[in-house]
C-alpha atoms as a PDB file:
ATOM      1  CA  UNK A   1     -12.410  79.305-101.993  1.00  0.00           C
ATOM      2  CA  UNK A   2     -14.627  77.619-104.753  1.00  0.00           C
ATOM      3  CA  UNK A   3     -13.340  73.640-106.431  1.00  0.00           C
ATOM      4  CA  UNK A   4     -14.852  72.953-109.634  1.00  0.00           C
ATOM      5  CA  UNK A   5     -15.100  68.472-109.627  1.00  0.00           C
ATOM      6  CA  UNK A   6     -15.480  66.753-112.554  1.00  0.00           C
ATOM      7  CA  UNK A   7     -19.322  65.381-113.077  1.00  0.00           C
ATOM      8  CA  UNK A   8     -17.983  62.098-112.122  1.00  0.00           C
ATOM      9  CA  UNK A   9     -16.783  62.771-108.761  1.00  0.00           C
ATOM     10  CA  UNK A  10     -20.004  64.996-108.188  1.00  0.00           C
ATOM     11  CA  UNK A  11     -21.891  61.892-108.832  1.00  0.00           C
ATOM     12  CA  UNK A  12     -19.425  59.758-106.691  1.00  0.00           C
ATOM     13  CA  UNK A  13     -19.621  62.674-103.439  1.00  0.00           C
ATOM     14  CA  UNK A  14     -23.214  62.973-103.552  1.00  0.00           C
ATOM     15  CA  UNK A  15     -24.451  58.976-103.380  1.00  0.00           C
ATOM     16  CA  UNK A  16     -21.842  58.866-100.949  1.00  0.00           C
ATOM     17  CA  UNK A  17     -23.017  61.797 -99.118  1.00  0.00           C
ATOM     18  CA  UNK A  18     -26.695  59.923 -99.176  1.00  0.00           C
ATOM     19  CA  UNK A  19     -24.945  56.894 -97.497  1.00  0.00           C
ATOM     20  CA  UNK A  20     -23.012  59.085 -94.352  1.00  0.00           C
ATOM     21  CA  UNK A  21     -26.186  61.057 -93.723  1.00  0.00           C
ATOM     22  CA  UNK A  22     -28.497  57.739 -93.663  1.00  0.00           C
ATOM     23  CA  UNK A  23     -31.077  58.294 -90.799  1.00  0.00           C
ATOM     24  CA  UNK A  24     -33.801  55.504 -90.372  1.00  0.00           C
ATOM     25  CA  UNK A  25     -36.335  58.498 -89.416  1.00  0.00           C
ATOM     26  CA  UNK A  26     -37.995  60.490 -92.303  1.00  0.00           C
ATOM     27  CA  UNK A  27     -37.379  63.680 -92.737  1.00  0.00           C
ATOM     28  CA  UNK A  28     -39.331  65.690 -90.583  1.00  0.00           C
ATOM     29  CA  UNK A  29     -40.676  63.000 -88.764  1.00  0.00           C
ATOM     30  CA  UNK A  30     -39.595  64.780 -85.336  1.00  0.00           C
ATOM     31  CA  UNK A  31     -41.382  67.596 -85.986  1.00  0.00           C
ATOM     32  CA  UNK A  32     -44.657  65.669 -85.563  1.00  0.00           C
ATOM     33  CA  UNK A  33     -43.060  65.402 -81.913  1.00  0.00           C
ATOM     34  CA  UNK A  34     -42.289  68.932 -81.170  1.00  0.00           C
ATOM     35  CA  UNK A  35     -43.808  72.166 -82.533  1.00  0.00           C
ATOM     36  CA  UNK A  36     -40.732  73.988 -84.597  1.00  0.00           C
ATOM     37  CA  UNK A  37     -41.732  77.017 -85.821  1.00  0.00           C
ATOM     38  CA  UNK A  38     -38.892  79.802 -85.485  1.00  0.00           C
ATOM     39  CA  UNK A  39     -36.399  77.447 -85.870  1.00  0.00           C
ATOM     40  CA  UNK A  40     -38.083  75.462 -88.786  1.00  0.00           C
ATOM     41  CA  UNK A  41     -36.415  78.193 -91.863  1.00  0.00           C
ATOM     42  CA  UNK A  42     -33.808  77.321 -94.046  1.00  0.00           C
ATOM     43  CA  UNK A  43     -30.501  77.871 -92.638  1.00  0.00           C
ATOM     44  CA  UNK A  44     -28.066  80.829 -93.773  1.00  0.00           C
ATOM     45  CA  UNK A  45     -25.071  78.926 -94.703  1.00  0.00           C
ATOM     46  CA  UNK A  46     -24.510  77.313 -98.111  1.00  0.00           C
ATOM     47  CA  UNK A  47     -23.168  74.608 -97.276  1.00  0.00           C
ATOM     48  CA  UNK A  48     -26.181  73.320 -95.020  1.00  0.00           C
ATOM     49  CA  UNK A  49     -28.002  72.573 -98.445  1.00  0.00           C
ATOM     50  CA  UNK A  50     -25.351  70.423 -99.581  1.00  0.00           C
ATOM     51  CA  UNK A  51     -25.616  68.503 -96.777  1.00  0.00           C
ATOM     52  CA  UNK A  52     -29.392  67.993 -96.871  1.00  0.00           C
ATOM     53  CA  UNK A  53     -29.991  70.008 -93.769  1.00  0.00           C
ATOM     54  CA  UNK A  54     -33.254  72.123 -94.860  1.00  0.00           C
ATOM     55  CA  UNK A  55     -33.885  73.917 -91.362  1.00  0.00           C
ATOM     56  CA  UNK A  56     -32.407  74.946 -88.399  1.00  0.00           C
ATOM     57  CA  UNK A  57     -33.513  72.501 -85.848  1.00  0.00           C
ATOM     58  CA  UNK A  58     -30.448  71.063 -83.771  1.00  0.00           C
ATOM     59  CA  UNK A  59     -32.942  67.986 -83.057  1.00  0.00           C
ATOM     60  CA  UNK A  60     -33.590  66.919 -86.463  1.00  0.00           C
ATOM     61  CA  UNK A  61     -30.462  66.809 -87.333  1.00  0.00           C
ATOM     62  CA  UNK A  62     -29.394  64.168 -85.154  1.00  0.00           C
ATOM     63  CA  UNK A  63     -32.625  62.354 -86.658  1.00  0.00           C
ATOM     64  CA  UNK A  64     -32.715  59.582 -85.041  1.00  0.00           C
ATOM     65  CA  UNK A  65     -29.708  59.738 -82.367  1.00  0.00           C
ATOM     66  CA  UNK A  66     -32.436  62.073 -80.838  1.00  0.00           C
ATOM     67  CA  UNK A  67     -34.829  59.168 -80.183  1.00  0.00           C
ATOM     68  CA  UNK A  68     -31.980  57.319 -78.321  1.00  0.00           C
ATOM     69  CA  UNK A  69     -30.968  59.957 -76.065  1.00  0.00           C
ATOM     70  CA  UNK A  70     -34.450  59.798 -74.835  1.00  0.00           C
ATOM     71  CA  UNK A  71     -34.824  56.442 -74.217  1.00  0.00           C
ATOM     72  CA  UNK A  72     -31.369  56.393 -72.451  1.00  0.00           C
ATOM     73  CA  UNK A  73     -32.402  59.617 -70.542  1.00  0.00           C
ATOM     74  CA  UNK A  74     -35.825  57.637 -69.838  1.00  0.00           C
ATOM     75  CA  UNK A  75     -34.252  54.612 -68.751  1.00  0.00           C
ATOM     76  CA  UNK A  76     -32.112  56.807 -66.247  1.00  0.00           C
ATOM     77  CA  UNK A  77     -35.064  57.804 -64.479  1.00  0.00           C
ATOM     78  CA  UNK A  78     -36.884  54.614 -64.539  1.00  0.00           C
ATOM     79  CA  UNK A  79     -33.653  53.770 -62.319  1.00  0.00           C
ATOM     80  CA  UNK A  80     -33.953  56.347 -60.004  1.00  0.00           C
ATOM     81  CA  UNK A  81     -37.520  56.027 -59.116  1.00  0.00           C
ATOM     82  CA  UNK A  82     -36.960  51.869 -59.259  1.00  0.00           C
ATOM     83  CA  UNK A  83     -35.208  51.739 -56.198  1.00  0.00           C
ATOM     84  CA  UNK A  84     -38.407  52.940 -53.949  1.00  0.00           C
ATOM     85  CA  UNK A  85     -40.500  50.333 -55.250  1.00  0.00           C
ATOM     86  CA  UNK A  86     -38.480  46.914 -54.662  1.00  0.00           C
ATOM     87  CA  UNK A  87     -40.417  46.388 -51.107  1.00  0.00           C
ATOM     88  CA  UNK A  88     -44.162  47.287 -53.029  1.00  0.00           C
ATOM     89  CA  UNK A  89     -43.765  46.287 -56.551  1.00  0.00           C
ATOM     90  CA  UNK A  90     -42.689  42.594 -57.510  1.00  0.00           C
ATOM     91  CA  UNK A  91     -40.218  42.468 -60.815  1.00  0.00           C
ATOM     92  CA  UNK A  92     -38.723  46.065 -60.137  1.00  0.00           C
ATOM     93  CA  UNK A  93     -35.464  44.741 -58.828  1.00  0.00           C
ATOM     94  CA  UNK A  94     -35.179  42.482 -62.091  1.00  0.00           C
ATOM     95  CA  UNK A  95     -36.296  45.190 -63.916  1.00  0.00           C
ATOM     96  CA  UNK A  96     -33.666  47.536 -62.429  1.00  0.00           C
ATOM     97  CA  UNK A  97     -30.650  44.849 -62.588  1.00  0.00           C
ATOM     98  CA  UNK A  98     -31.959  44.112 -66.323  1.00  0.00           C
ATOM     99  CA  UNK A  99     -31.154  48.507 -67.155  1.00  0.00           C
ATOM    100  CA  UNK A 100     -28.308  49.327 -65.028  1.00  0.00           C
ATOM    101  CA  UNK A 101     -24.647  50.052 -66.901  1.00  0.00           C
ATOM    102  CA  UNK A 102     -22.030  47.722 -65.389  1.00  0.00           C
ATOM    103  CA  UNK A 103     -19.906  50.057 -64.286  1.00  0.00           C
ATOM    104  CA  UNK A 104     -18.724  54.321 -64.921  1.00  0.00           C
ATOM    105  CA  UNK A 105     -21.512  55.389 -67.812  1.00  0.00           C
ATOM    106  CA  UNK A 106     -19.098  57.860 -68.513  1.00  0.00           C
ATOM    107  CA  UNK A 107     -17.072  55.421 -71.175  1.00  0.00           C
ATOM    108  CA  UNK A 108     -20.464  55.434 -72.818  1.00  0.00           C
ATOM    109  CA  UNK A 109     -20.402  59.233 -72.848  1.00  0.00           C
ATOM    110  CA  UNK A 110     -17.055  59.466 -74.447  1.00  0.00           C
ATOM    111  CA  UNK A 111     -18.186  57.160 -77.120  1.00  0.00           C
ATOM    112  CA  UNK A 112     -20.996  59.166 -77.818  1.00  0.00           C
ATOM    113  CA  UNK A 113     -19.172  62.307 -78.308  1.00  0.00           C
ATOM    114  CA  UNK A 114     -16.435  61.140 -80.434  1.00  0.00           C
ATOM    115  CA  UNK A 115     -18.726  58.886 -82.204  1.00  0.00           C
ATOM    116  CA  UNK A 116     -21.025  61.478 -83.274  1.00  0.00           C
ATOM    117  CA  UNK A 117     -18.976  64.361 -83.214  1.00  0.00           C
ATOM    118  CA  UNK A 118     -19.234  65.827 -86.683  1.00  0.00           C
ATOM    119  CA  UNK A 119     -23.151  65.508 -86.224  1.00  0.00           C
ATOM    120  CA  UNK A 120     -22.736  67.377 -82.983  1.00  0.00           C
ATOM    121  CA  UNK A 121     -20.791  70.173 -85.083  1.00  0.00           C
ATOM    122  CA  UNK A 122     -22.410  70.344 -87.543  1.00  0.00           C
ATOM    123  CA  UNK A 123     -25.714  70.584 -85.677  1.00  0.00           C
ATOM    124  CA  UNK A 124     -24.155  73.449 -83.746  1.00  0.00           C
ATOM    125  CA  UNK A 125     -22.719  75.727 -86.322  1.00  0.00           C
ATOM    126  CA  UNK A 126     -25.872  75.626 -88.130  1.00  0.00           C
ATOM    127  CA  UNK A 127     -28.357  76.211 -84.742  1.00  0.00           C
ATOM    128  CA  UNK A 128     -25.969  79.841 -84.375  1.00  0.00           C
ATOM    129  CA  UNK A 129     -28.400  80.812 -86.799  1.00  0.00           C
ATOM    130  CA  UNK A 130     -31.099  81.363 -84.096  1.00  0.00           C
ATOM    131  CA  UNK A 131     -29.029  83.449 -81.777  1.00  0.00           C
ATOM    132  CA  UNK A 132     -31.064  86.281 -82.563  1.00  0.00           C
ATOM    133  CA  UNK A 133     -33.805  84.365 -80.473  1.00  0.00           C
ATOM    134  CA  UNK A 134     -31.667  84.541 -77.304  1.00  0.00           C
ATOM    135  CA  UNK A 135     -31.700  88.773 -77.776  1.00  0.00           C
ATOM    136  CA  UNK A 136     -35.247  88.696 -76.514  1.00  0.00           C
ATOM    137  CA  UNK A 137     -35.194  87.025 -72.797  1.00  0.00           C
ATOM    138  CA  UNK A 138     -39.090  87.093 -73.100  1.00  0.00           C
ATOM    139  CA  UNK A 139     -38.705  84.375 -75.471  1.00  0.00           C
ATOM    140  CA  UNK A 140     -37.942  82.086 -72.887  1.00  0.00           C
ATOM    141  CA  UNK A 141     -39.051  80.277 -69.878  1.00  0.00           C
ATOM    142  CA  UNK A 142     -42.594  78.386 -69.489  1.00  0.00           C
ATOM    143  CA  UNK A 143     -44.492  81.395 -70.549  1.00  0.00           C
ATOM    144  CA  UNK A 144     -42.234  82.529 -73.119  1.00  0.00           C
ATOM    145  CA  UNK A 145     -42.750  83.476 -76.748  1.00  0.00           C
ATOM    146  CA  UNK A 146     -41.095  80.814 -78.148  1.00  0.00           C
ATOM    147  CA  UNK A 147     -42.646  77.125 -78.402  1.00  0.00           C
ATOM    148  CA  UNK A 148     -41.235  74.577 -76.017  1.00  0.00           C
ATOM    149  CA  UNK A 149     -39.984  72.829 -79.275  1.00  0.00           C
ATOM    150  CA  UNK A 150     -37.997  75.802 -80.442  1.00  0.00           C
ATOM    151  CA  UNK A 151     -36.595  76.233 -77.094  1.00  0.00           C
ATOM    152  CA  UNK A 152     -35.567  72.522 -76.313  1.00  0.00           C
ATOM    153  CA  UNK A 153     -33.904  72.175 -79.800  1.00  0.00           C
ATOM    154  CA  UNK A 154     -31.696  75.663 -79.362  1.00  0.00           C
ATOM    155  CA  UNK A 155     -30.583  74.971 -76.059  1.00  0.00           C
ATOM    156  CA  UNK A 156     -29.881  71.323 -76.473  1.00  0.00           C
ATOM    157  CA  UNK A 157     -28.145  72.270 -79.856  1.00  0.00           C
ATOM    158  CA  UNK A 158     -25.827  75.358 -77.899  1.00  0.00           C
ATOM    159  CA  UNK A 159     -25.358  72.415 -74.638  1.00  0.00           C
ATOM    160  CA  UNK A 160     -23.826  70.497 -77.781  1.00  0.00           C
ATOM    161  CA  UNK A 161     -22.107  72.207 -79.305  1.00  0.00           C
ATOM    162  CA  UNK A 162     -20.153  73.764 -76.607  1.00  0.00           C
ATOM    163  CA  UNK A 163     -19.513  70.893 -75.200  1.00  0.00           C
ATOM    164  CA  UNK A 164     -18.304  69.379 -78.760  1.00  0.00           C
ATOM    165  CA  UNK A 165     -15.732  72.611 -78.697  1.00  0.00           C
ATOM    166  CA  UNK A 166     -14.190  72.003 -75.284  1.00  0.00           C
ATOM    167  CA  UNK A 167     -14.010  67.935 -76.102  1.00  0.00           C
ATOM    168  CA  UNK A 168     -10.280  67.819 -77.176  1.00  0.00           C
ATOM    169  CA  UNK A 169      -9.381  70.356 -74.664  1.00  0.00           C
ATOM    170  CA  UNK A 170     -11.135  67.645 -72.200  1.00  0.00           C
ATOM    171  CA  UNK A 171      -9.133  64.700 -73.292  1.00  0.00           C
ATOM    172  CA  UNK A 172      -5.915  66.544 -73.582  1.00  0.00           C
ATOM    173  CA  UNK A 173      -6.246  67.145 -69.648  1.00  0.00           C
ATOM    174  CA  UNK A 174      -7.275  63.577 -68.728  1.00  0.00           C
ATOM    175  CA  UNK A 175      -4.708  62.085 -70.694  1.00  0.00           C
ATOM    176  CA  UNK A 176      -2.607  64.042 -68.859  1.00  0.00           C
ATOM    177  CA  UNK A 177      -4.023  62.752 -65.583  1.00  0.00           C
ATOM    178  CA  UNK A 178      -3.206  59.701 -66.897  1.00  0.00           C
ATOM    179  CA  UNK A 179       0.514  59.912 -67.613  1.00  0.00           C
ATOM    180  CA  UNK A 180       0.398  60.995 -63.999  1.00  0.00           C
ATOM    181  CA  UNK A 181      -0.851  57.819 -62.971  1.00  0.00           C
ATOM    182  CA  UNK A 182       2.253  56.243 -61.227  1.00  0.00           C
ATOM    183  CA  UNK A 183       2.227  59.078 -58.926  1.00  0.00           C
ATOM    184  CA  UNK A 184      -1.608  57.822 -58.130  1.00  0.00           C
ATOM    185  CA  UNK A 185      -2.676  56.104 -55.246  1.00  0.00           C
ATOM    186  CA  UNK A 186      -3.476  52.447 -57.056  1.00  0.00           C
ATOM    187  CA  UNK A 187      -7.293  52.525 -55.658  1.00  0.00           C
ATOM    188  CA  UNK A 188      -7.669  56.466 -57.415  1.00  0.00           C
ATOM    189  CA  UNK A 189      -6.140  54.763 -60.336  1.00  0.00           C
ATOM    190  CA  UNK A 190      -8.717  51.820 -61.070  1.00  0.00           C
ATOM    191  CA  UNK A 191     -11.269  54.603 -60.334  1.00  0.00           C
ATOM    192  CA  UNK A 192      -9.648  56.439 -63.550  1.00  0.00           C
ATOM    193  CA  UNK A 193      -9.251  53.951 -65.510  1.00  0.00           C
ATOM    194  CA  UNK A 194     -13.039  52.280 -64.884  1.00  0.00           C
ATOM    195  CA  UNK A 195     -14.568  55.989 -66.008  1.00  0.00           C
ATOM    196  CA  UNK A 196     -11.614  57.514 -68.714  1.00  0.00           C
ATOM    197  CA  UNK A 197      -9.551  53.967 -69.874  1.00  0.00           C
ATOM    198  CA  UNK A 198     -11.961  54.299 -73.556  1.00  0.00           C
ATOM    199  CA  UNK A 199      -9.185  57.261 -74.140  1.00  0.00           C
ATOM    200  CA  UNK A 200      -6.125  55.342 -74.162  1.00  0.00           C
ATOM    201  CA  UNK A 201      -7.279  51.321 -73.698  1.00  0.00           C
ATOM    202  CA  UNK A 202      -4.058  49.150 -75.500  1.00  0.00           C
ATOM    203  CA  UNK A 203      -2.201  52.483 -76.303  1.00  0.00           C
ATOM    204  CA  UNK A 204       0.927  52.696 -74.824  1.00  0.00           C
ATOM    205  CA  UNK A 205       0.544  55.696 -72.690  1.00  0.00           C
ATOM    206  CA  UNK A 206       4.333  56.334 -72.374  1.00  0.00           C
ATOM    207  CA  UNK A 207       3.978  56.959 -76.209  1.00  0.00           C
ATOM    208  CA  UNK A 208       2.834  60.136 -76.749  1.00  0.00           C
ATOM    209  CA  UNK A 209       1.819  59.902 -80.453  1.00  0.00           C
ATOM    210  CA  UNK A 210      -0.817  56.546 -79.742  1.00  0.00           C
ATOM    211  CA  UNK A 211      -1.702  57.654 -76.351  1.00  0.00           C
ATOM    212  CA  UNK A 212      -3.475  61.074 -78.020  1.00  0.00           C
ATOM    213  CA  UNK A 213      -5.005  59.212 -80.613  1.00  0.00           C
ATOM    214  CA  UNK A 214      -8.267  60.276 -79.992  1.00  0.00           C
ATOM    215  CA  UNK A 215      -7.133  63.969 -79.400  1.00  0.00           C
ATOM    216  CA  UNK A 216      -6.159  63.813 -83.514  1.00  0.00           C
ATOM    217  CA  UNK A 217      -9.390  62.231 -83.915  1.00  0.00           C
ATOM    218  CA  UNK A 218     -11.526  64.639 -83.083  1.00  0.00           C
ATOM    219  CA  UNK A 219      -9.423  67.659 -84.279  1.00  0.00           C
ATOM    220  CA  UNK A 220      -8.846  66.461 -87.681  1.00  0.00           C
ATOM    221  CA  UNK A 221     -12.987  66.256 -87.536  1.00  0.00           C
ATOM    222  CA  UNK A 222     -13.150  69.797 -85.949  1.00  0.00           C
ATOM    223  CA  UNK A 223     -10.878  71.249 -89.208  1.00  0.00           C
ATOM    224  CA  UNK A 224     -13.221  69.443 -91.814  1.00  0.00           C
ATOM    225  CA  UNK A 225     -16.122  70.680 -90.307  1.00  0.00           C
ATOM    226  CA  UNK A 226     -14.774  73.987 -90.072  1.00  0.00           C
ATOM    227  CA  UNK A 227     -13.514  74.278 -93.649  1.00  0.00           C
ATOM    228  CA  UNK A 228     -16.428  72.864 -94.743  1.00  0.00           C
ATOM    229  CA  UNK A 229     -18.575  74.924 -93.686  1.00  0.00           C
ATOM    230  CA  UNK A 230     -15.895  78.726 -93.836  1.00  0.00           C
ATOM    231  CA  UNK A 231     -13.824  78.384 -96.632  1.00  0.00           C
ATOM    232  CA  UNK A 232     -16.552  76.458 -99.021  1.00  0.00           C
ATOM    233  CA  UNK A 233     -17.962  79.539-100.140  1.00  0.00           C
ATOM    234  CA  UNK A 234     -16.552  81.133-103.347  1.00  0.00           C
END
């Protein structure tokens, strides 16, 4: 299925495709980082180029979204090694106070996932173009073919995109927790509410249109994506 737009709206789609795919980091600035070499090709699918996506590399497309996952990942360990060094080390307590989450992280989790959910898609669909790397198990491990670059950016991109597939399964089911809730204990329910309440907070949850919002969120996203990327091609 091929649409023919007038030259206007070409013009209109593609500065406004510039704006949605803004990423502070050059282009290819990650790859300074990590050596990408199988997965550094131009991808298979036609509608990568019209996106701007030039390779197959899971990690540069999420540019510089990348970068923060590894200072929040960092800062996570920081924490767990802080604790051991509050007797020895003066500051670490501060410094430990100063990085933990009030709180569940998992709210922040959830935001990240809905947030940046056609990135995560889009990132996935176009890293199945290296699953002929995972026919060859020698490719793999410490020793294996591959460079550690290629193999951090296909298995982060398949961890991703997996998990961006079972997302609205996930909320359907704690939303249905949820409209369990008054046969909770009220202690189990605070617990629920402090990790999962980013789902439904000031929705009505005895309204079952509002109280899935987020459920029609991320599916209308899923069908874009999809079509965008299946039924583009003449």
């Amino acid at each position: 299925m091929s649409v023919n737009t007038p030259a206007y709206a070409n013009q209109y789609f593609r500065s406004l495709l510039g704006m949605i795919t803004f990423d502070p980091l050059p282009r290819g600035a990650l790859s300074s980082w990590f050596d990408f070499k199988w997965t550094d090709k131009l991808p298979t699918m036609g509608s990568a180029a019209r996106l701007g996506i030039e390779d197959r590399v899971f990690i540069n497309i999420l540019g510089f979204v990348f970068v923060l996952m590894l200072i929040f990942l960092l800062t996570r360990i920081i924490m767990l090694i802080l604790p051991f060094l509050f007797d020895k080390v003066p500051g670490t307590e501060t410094l430990y106070n100063v990085l933990s989450i009030k709180g569940s992280s998992r709210p922040l989790l959830i935001r990240f996932f809905i947030v940046l959910y056609m990135d995560l898609m889009v990132g996935g669909i176009v890293n199945t173009d290296n699953n002929y790397l995972l026919a060859v198990p020698s490719n793999w491990g410490p020793g294996g073919y591959l460079p550690f670059g290629d193999q951090l950016s296909v298995l982060v991109g398949y961890f991703f995109y997996f998990t961006a597939l079972a997302l609205p399964f996930i909320i359907v089911y704690l939303c249905q927790l949820k409209s369990r809730a008054p046969f909770m204990e009220k202690s189990k329910e605070v617990q629920f509410d402090a990790k999962y309440d980013v789902l439904y907070h000031e929705f009505r949850t005895s309204n079952s249109g509002p109280y899935h919002y987020y459920f029609v969120y991320v599916m209308r996203r899923f069908f874009f994506v999809m079509l965008c990327f299946w039924f583009s091609e003449p």
